[in-house]
C-alpha atoms as a PDB file:
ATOM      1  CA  UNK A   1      95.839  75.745  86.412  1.00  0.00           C
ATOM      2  CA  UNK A   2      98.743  77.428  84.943  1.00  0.00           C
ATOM      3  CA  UNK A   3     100.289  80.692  86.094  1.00  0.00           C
ATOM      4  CA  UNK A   4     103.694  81.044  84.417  1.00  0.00           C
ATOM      5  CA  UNK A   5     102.404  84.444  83.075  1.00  0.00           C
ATOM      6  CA  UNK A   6     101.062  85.273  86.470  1.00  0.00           C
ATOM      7  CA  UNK A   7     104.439  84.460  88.151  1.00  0.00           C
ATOM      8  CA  UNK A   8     106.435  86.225  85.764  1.00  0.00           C
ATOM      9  CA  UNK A   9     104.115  89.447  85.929  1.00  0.00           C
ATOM     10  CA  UNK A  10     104.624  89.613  89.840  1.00  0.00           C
ATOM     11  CA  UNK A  11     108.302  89.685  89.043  1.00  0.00           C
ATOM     12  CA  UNK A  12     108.286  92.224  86.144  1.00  0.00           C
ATOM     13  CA  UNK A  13     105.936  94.351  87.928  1.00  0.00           C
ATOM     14  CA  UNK A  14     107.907  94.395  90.976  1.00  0.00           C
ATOM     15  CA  UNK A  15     111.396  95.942  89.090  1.00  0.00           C
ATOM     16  CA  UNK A  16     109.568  98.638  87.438  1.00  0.00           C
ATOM     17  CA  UNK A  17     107.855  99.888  90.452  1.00  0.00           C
ATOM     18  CA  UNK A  18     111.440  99.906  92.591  1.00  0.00           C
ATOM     19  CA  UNK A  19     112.958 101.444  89.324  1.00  0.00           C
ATOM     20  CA  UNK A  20     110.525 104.068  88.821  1.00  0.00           C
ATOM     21  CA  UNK A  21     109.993 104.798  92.424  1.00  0.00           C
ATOM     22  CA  UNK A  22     114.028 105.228  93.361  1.00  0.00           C
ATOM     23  CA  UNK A  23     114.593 106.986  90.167  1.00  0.00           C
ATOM     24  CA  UNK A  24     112.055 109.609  90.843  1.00  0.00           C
ATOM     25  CA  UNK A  25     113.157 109.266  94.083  1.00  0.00           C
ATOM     26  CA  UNK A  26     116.513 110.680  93.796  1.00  0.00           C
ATOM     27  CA  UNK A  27     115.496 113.777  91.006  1.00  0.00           C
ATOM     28  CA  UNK A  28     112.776 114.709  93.470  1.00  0.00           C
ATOM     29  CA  UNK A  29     115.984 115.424  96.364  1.00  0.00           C
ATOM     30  CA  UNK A  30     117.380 117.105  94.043  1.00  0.00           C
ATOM     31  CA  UNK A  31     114.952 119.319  92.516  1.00  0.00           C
ATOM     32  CA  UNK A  32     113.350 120.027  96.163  1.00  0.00           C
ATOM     33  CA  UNK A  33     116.675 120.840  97.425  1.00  0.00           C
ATOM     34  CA  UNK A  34     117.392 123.234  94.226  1.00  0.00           C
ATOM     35  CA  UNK A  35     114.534 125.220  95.258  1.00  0.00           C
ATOM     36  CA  UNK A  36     114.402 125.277  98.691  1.00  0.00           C
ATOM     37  CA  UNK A  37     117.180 126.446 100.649  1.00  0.00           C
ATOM     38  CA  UNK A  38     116.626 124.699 103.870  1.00  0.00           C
ATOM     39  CA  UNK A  39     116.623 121.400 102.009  1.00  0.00           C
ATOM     40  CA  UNK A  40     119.866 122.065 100.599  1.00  0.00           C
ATOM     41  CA  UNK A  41     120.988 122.718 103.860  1.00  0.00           C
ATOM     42  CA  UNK A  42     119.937 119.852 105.531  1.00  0.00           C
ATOM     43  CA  UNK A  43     121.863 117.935 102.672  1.00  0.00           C
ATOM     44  CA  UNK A  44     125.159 119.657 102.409  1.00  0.00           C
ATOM     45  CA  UNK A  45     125.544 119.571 106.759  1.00  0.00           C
ATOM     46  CA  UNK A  46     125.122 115.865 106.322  1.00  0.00           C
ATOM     47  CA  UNK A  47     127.085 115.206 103.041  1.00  0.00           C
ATOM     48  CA  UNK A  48     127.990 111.388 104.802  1.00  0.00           C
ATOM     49  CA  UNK A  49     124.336 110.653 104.912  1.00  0.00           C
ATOM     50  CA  UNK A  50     123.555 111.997 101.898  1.00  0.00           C
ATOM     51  CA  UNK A  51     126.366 110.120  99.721  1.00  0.00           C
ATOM     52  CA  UNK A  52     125.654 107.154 101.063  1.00  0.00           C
ATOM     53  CA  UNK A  53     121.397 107.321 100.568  1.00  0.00           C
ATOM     54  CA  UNK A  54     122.483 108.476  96.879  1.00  0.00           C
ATOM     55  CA  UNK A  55     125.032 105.500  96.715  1.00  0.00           C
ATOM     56  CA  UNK A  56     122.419 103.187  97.286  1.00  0.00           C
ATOM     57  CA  UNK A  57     119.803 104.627  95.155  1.00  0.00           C
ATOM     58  CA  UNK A  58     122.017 104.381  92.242  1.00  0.00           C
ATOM     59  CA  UNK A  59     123.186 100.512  92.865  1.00  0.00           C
ATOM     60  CA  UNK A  60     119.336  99.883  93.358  1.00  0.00           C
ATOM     61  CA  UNK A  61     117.943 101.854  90.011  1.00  0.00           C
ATOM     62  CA  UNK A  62     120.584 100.662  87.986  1.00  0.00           C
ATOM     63  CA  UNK A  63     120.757  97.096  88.816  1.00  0.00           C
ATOM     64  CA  UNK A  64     116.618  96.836  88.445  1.00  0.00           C
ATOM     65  CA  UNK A  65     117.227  98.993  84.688  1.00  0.00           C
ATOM     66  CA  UNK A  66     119.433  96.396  84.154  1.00  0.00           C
ATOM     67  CA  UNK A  67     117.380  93.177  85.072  1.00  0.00           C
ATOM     68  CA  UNK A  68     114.260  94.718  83.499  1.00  0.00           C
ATOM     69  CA  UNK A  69     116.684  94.934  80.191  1.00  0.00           C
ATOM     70  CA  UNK A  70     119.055  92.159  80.170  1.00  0.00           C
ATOM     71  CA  UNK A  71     118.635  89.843  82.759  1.00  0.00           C
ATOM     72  CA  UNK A  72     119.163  86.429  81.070  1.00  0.00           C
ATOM     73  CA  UNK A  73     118.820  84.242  84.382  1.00  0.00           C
ATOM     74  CA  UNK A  74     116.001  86.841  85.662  1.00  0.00           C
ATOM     75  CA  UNK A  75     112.749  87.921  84.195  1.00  0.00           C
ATOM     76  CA  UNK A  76     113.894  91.029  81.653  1.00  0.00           C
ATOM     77  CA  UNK A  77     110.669  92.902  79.899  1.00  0.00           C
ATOM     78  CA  UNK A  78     111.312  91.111  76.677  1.00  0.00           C
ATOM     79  CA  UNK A  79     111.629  87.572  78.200  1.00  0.00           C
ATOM     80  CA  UNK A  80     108.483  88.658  79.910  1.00  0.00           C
ATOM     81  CA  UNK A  81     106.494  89.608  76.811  1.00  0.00           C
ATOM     82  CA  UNK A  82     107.880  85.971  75.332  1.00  0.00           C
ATOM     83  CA  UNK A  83     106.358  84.028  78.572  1.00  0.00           C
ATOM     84  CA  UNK A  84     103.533  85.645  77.465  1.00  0.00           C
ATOM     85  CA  UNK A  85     103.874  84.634  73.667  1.00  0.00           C
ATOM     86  CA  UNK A  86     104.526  81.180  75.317  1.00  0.00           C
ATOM     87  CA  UNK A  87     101.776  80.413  77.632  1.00  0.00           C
ATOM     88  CA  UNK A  88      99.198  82.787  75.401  1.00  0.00           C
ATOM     89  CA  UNK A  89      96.471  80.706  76.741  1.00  0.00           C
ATOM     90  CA  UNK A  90      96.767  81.967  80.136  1.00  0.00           C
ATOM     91  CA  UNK A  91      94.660  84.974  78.726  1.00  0.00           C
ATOM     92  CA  UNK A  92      91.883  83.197  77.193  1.00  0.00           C
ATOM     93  CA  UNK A  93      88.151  83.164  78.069  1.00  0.00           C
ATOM     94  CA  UNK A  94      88.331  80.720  79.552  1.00  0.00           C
ATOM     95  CA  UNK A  95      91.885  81.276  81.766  1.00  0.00           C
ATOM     96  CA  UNK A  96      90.272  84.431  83.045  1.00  0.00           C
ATOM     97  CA  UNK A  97      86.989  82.910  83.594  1.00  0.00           C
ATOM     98  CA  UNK A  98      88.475  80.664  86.139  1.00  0.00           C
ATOM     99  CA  UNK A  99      90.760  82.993  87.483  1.00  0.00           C
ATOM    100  CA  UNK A 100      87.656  85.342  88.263  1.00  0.00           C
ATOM    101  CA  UNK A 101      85.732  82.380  90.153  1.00  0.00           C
ATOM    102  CA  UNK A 102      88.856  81.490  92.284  1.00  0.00           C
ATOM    103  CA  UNK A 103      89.028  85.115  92.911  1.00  0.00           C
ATOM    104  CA  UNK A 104      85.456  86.333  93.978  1.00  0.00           C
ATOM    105  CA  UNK A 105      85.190  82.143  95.632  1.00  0.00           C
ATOM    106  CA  UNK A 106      82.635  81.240  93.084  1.00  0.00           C
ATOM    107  CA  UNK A 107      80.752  82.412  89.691  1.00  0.00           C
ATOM    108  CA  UNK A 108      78.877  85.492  90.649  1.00  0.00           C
ATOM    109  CA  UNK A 109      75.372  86.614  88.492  1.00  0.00           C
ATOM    110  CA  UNK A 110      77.534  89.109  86.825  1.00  0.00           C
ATOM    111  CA  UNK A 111      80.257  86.911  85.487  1.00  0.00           C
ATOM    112  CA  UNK A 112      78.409  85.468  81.698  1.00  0.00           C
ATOM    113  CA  UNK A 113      77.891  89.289  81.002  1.00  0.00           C
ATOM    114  CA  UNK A 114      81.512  90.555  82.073  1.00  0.00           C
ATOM    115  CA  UNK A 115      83.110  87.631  79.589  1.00  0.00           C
ATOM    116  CA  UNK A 116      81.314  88.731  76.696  1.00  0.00           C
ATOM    117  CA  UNK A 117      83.335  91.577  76.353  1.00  0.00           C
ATOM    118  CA  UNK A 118      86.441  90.137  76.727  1.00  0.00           C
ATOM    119  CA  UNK A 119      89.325  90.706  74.505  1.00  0.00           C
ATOM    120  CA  UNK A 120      91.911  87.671  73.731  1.00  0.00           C
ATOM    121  CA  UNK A 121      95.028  89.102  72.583  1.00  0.00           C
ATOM    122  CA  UNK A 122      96.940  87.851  69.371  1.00  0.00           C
ATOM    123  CA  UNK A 123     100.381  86.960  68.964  1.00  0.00           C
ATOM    124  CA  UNK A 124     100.833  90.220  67.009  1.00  0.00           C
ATOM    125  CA  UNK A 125      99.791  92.607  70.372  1.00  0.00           C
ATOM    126  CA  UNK A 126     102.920  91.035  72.320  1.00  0.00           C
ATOM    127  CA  UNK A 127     105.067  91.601  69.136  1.00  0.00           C
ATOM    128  CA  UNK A 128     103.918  95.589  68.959  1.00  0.00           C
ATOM    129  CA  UNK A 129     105.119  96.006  72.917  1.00  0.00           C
ATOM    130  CA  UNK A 130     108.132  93.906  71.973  1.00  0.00           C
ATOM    131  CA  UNK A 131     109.026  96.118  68.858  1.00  0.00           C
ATOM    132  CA  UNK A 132     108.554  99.153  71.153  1.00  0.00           C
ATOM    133  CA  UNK A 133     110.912  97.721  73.783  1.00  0.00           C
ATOM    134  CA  UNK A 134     113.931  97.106  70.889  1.00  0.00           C
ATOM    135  CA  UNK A 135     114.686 100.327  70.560  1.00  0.00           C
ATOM    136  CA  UNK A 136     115.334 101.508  73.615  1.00  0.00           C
ATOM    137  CA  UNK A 137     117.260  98.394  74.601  1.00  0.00           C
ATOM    138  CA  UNK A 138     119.451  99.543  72.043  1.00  0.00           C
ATOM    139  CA  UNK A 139     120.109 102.606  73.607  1.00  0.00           C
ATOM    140  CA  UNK A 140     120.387 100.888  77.249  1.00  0.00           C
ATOM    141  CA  UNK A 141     123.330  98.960  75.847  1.00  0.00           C
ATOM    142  CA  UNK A 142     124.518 101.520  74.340  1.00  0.00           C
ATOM    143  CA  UNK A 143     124.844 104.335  76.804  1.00  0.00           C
ATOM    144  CA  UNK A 144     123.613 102.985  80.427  1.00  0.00           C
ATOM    145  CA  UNK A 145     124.566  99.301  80.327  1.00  0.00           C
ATOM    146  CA  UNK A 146     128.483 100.258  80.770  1.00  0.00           C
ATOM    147  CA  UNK A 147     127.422 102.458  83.920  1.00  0.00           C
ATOM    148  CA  UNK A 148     125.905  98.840  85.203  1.00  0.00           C
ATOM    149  CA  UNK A 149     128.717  96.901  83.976  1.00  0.00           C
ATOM    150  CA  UNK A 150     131.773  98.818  84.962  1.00  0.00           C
ATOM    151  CA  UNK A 151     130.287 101.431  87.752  1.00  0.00           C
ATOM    152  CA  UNK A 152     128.175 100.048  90.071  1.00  0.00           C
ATOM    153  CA  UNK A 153     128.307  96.306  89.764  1.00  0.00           C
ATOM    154  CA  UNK A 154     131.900  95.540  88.471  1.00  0.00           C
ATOM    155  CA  UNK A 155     134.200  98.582  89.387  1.00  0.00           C
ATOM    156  CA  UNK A 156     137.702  97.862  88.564  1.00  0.00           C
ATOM    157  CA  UNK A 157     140.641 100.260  87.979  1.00  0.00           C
ATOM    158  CA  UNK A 158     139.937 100.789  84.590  1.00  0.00           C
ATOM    159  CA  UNK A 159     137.157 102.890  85.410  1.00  0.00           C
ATOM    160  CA  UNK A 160     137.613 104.226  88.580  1.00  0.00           C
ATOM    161  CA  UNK A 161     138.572 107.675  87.277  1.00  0.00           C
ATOM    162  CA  UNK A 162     136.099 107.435  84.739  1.00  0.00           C
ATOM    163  CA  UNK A 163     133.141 107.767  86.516  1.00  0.00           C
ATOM    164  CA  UNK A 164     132.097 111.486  85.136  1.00  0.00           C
ATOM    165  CA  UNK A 165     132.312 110.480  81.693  1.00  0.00           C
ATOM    166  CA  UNK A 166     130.005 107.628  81.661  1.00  0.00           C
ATOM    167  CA  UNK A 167     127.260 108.807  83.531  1.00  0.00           C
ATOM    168  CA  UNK A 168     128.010 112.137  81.402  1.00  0.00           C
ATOM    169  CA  UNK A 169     126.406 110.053  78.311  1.00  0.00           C
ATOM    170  CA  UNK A 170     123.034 109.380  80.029  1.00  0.00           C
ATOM    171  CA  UNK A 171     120.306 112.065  79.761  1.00  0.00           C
ATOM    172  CA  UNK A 172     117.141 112.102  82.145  1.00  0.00           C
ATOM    173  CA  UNK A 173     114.578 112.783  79.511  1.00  0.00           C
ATOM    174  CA  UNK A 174     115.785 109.010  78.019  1.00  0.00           C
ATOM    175  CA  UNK A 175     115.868 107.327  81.080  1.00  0.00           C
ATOM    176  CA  UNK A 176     112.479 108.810  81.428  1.00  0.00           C
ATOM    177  CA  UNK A 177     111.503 107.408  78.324  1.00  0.00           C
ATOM    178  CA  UNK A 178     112.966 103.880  78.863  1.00  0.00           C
ATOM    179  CA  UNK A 179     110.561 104.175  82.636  1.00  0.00           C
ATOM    180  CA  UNK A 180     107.664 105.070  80.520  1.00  0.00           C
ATOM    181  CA  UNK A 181     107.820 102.174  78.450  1.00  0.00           C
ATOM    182  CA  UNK A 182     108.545  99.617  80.976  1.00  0.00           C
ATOM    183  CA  UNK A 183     105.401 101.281  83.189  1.00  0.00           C
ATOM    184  CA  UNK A 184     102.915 101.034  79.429  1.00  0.00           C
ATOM    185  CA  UNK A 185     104.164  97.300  78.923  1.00  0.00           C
ATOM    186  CA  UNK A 186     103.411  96.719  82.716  1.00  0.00           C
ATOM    187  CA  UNK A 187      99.262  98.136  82.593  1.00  0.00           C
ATOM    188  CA  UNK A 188      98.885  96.636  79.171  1.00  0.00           C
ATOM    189  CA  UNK A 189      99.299  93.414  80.166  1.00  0.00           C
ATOM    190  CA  UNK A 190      97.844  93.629  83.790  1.00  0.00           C
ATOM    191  CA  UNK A 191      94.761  94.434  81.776  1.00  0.00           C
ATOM    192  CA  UNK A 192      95.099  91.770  79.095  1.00  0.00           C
ATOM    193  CA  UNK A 193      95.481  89.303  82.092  1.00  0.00           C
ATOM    194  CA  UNK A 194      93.325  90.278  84.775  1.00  0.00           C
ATOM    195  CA  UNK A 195      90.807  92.170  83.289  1.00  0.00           C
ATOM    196  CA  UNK A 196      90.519  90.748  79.587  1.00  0.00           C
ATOM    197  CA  UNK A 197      90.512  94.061  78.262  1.00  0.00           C
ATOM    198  CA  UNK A 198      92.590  95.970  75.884  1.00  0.00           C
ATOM    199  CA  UNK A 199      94.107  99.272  75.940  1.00  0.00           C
ATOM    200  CA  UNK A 200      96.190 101.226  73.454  1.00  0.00           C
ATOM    201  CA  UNK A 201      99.987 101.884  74.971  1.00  0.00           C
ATOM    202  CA  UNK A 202      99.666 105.882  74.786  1.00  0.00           C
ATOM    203  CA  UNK A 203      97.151 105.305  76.902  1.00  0.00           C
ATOM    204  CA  UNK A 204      98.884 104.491  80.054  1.00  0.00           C
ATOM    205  CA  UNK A 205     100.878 107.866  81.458  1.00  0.00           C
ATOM    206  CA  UNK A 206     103.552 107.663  84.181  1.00  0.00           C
ATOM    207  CA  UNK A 207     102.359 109.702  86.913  1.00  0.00           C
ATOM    208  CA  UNK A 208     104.315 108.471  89.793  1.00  0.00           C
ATOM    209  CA  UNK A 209     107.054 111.499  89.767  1.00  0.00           C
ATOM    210  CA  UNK A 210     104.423 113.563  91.110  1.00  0.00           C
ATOM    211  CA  UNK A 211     103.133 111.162  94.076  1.00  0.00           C
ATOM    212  CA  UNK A 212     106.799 110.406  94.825  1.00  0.00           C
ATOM    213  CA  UNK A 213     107.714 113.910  95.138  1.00  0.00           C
ATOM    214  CA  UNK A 214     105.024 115.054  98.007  1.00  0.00           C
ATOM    215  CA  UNK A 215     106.385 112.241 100.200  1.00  0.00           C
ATOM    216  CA  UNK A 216     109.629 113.271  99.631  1.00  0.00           C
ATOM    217  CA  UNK A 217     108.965 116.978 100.694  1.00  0.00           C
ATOM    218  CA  UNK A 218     106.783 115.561 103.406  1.00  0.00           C
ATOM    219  CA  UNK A 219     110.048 113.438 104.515  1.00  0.00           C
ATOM    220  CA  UNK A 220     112.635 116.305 104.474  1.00  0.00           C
ATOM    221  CA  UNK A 221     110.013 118.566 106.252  1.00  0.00           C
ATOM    222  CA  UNK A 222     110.327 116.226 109.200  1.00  0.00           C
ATOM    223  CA  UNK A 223     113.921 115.438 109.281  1.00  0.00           C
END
């Protein structure tokens, strides 16, 4: 049985949980440590630490933004959505129907009754995610791919003074957008493929800032 889609989703999935997760990651230090003064206190006695942990979360969230928008030798979200264009079988009745016996070791009483309901999706509901995901590549090339490019993968001296201006360009509320999207593409099809069931985009909400930032006032609590 094929599981190109399968494959692919395990790799997709896994870049827009580290994205997500370090880029909430590193607002929720610095929001915590805006408000509470023993935070910020902890931080600024250990500035070596703390440069280094936000070094790192930087080189992480942009190189994953970058794979999930570009990569040409790794599985970006729009060569994902074409794997799934490609192998659209792989959400069939029938796909899913095996998938669920391998799963539960065998057909279980409920199974005839669960595929009756199930939704196979058209070439047209991968083209809506992919039309969504244009745009804001657009913008990732525009404004974030040069802090990739010439920042934190390829720093040269052309841009070693220029650090300021290009992360200048980039705005939270976009990169919160592009994390959104990338988290909506991610449910819709983990529901078209395991579940056989379809699901506007708006539904999906990203709720993982809030999760993220109770460990990380759990973790400074402790340190």
């Amino acid at each position: 049985m094929k599981n190109n889609v399968m494959q692919a989703y395990k790799i997709f999935n896994r870049d827009v949980e580290i994205a997500i997760r370090v880029f909430f990651l590193c607002k929720g230090i610095y929001c915590i440590a805006g408000k509470d003064k023993e935070a910020l206190s902890t931080l600024e006695k250990n500035t070596l630490s703390w440069n280094i942990i936000l070094h790192s979360l930087q080189c992480t969230f942009f190189v994953s933004l970058g794979r999930l928008f570009e990569g040409d030798e790794t599985i970006s979200a729009d060569k994902f959505l074409r794997t799934c264009i490609d192998n659209a079988d792989e959400f069939s009745k029938n796909s899913l129907r095996n998938r669920k016996i391998i799963q539960h070791g065998g057909k279980q009483e409920w199974l005839d009754l669960y595929m009756n309901n199930i939704y196979e999706p058209k070439i047209k509901d991968f083209d809506k995610l992919i039309d969504k995901l244009a745009k804001r590549k657009a913008l990732y090339i525009k404004t974030y791919r040069p802090i990739r490019h010439k920042i934190i993968t390829h720093l040269n001296i052309a841009t070693i003074d220029n650090f300021s201006s290009l992360f200048g360009k980039g705005k939270i509320d976009e990169i919160q957008d592009f994390l959104l999207v990338m988290y909506q593409i991610d449910r819709v099809i983990f529901h078209l493929l395991f579940n056989g069931k379809s699901y506007p985009i708006d539904n999906f909400i990203l709720e993982e800032e809030s999760y993220v930032f109770k460990d990380i006032e759990s973790l400074l609590k402790n340190i």
